[in-house]
Protein backbone atom coordinates (compact mmCIF):
# COMPACT_ATOMS: atom_id res chain seq x y z
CA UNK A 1 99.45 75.14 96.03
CA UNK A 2 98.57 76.81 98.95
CA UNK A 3 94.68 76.24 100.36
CA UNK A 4 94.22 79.71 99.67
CA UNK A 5 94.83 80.76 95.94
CA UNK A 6 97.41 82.87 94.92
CA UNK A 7 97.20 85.80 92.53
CA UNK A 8 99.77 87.57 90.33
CA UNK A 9 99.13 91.13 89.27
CA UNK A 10 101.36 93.08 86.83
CA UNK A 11 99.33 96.19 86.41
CA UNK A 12 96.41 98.28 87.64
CA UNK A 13 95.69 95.80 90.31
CA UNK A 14 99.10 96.55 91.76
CA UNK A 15 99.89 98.46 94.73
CA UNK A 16 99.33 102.39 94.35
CA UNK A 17 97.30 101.84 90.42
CA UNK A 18 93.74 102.15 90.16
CA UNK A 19 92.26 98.99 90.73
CA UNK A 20 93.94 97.75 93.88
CA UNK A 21 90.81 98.99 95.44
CA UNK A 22 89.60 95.35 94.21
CA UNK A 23 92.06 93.27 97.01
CA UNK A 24 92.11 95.70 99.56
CA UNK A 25 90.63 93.80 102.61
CA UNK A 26 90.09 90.60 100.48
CA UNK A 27 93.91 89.64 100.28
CA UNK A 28 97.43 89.62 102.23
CA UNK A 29 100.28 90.98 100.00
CA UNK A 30 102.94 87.34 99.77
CA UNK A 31 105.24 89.59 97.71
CA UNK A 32 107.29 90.90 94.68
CA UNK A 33 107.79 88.11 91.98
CA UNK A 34 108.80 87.12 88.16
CA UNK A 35 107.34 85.29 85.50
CA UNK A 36 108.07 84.20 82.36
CA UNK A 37 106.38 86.12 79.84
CA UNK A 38 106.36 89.42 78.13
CA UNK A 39 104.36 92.73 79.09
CA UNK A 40 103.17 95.66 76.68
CA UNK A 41 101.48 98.53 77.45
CA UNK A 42 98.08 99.15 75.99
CA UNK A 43 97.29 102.58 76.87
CA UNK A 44 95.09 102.62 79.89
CA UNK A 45 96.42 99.17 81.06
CA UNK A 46 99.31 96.85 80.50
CA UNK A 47 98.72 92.81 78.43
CA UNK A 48 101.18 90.31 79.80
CA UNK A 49 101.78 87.47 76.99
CA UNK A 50 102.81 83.38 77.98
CA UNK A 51 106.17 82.65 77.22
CA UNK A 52 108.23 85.21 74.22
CA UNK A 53 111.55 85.20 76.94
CA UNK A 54 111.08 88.02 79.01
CA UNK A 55 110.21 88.50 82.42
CA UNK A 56 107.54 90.14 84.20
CA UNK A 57 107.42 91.44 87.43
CA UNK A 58 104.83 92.01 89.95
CA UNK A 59 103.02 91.62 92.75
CA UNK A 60 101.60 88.31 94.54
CA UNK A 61 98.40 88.25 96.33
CA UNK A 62 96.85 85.57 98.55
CA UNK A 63 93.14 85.72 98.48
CA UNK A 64 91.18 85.22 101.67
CA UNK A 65 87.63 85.05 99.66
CA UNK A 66 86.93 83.20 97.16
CA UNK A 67 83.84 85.79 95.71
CA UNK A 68 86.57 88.24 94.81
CA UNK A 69 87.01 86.03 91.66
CA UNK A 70 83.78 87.19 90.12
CA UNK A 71 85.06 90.96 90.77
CA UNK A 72 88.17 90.27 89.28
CA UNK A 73 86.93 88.36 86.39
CA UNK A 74 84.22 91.29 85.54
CA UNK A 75 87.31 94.15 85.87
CA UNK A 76 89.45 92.18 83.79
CA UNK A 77 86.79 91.37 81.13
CA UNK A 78 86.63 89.37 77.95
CA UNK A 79 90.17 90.06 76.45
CA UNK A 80 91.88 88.80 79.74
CA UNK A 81 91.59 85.07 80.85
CA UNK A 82 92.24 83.78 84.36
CA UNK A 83 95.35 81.05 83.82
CA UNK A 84 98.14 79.63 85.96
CA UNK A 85 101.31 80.41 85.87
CA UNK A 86 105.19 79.74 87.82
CA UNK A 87 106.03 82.29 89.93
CA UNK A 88 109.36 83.26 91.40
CA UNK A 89 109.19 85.12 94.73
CA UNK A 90 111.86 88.00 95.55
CA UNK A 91 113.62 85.72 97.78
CA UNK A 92 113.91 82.81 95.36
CA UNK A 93 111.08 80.31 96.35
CA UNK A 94 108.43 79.04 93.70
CA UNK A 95 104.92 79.05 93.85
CA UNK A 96 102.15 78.60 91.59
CA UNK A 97 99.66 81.60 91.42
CA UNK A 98 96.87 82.57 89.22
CA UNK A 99 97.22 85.24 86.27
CA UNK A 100 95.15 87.16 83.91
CA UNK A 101 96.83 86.60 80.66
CA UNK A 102 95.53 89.14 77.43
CA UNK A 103 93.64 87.08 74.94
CA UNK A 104 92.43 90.24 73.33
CA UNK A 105 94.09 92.17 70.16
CA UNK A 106 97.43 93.59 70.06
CA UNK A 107 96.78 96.75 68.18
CA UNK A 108 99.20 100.11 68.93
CA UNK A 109 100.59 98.18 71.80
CA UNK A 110 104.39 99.19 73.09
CA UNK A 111 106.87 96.67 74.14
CA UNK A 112 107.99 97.12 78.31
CA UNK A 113 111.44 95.57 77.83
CA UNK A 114 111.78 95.31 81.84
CA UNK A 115 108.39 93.36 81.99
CA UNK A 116 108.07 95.91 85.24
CA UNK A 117 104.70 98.18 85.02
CA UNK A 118 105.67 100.35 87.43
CA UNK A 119 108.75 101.53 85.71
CA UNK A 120 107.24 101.97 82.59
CA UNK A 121 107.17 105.82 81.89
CA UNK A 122 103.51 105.78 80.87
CA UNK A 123 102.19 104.20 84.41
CA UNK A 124 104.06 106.32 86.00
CA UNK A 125 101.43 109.01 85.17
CA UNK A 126 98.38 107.19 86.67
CA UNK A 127 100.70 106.05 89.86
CA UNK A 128 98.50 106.73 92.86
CA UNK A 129 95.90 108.23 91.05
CA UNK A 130 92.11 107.86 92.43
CA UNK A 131 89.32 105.82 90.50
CA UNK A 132 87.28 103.08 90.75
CA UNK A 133 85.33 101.20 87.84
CA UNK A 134 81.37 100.97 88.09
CA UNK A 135 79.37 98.03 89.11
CA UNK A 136 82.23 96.70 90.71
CA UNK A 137 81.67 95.49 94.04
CA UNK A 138 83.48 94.62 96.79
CA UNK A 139 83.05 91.37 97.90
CA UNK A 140 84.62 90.73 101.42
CA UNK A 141 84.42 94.34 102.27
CA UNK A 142 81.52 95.13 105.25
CA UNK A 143 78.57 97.18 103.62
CA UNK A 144 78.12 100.55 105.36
């Protein structure tokens, strides 16, 4: 793995969704990429589930500061837990990244057969629009 850690995102941390406020300034975008895995949507936010034979896509991140971990881990919370995972870039090359799988419930959950968020009829509904989470701060972002 790289020096700096990589980062796969699947949902609201995505480009456009709601919490990509998070790795604005903190990260450089490496790319679109699969993993193995299966996504449903939860209502406000997607789970992704290790292994089941599906494939997710997203987004990979590299992560220039190493305090946006404690942001991340507080937006994810308790039913998400920070794991590694195989990623496959859009042009074909590997790399491993870090993932927040759901550890939580699956209650009323709906299957995304693509494994792609952003296709998914219900995010398509919160696509670009504007919040932010409280007592979430930035870390690598200058005060003002």
């Amino acid at each position: 793995m790289d020096a700096d850690p990589l980062l796969f995102v699947y949902g609201t941390l995505m480009r456009g969704f709601p919490l990509h406020a998070l790795l604005e300034g903190c990260t450089d975008s490496v790319g679109e990429g699969e993993i193995a895995g299966l996504l449903f949507d939860l209502g406000r936010y997607p789970a992704a589930l290790r292994d089941g034979g599906g494939l997710i896509r997203g987004e990979v991140y590299r992560l220039r500061d190493p305090g946006l971990w404690r942001a991340l881990d507080s937006a994810e919370g308790s039913q998400y837990h920070r794991g590694e995972v195989g990623v496959r870039l859009a042009g074909g090359r590997q790399v491993t990244a870090w993932i927040y799988w759901h550890v939580g419930p699956l209650r009323r959950v709906v299957p995304i057969p693509a494994g792609d968020y952003r296709a998914h009829a219900p995010a398509k509904s919160i696509y670009h629009r504007s919040s932010t989470r409280g007592g979430i701060r930035w870390p690598c972002r200058p005060q003002s």
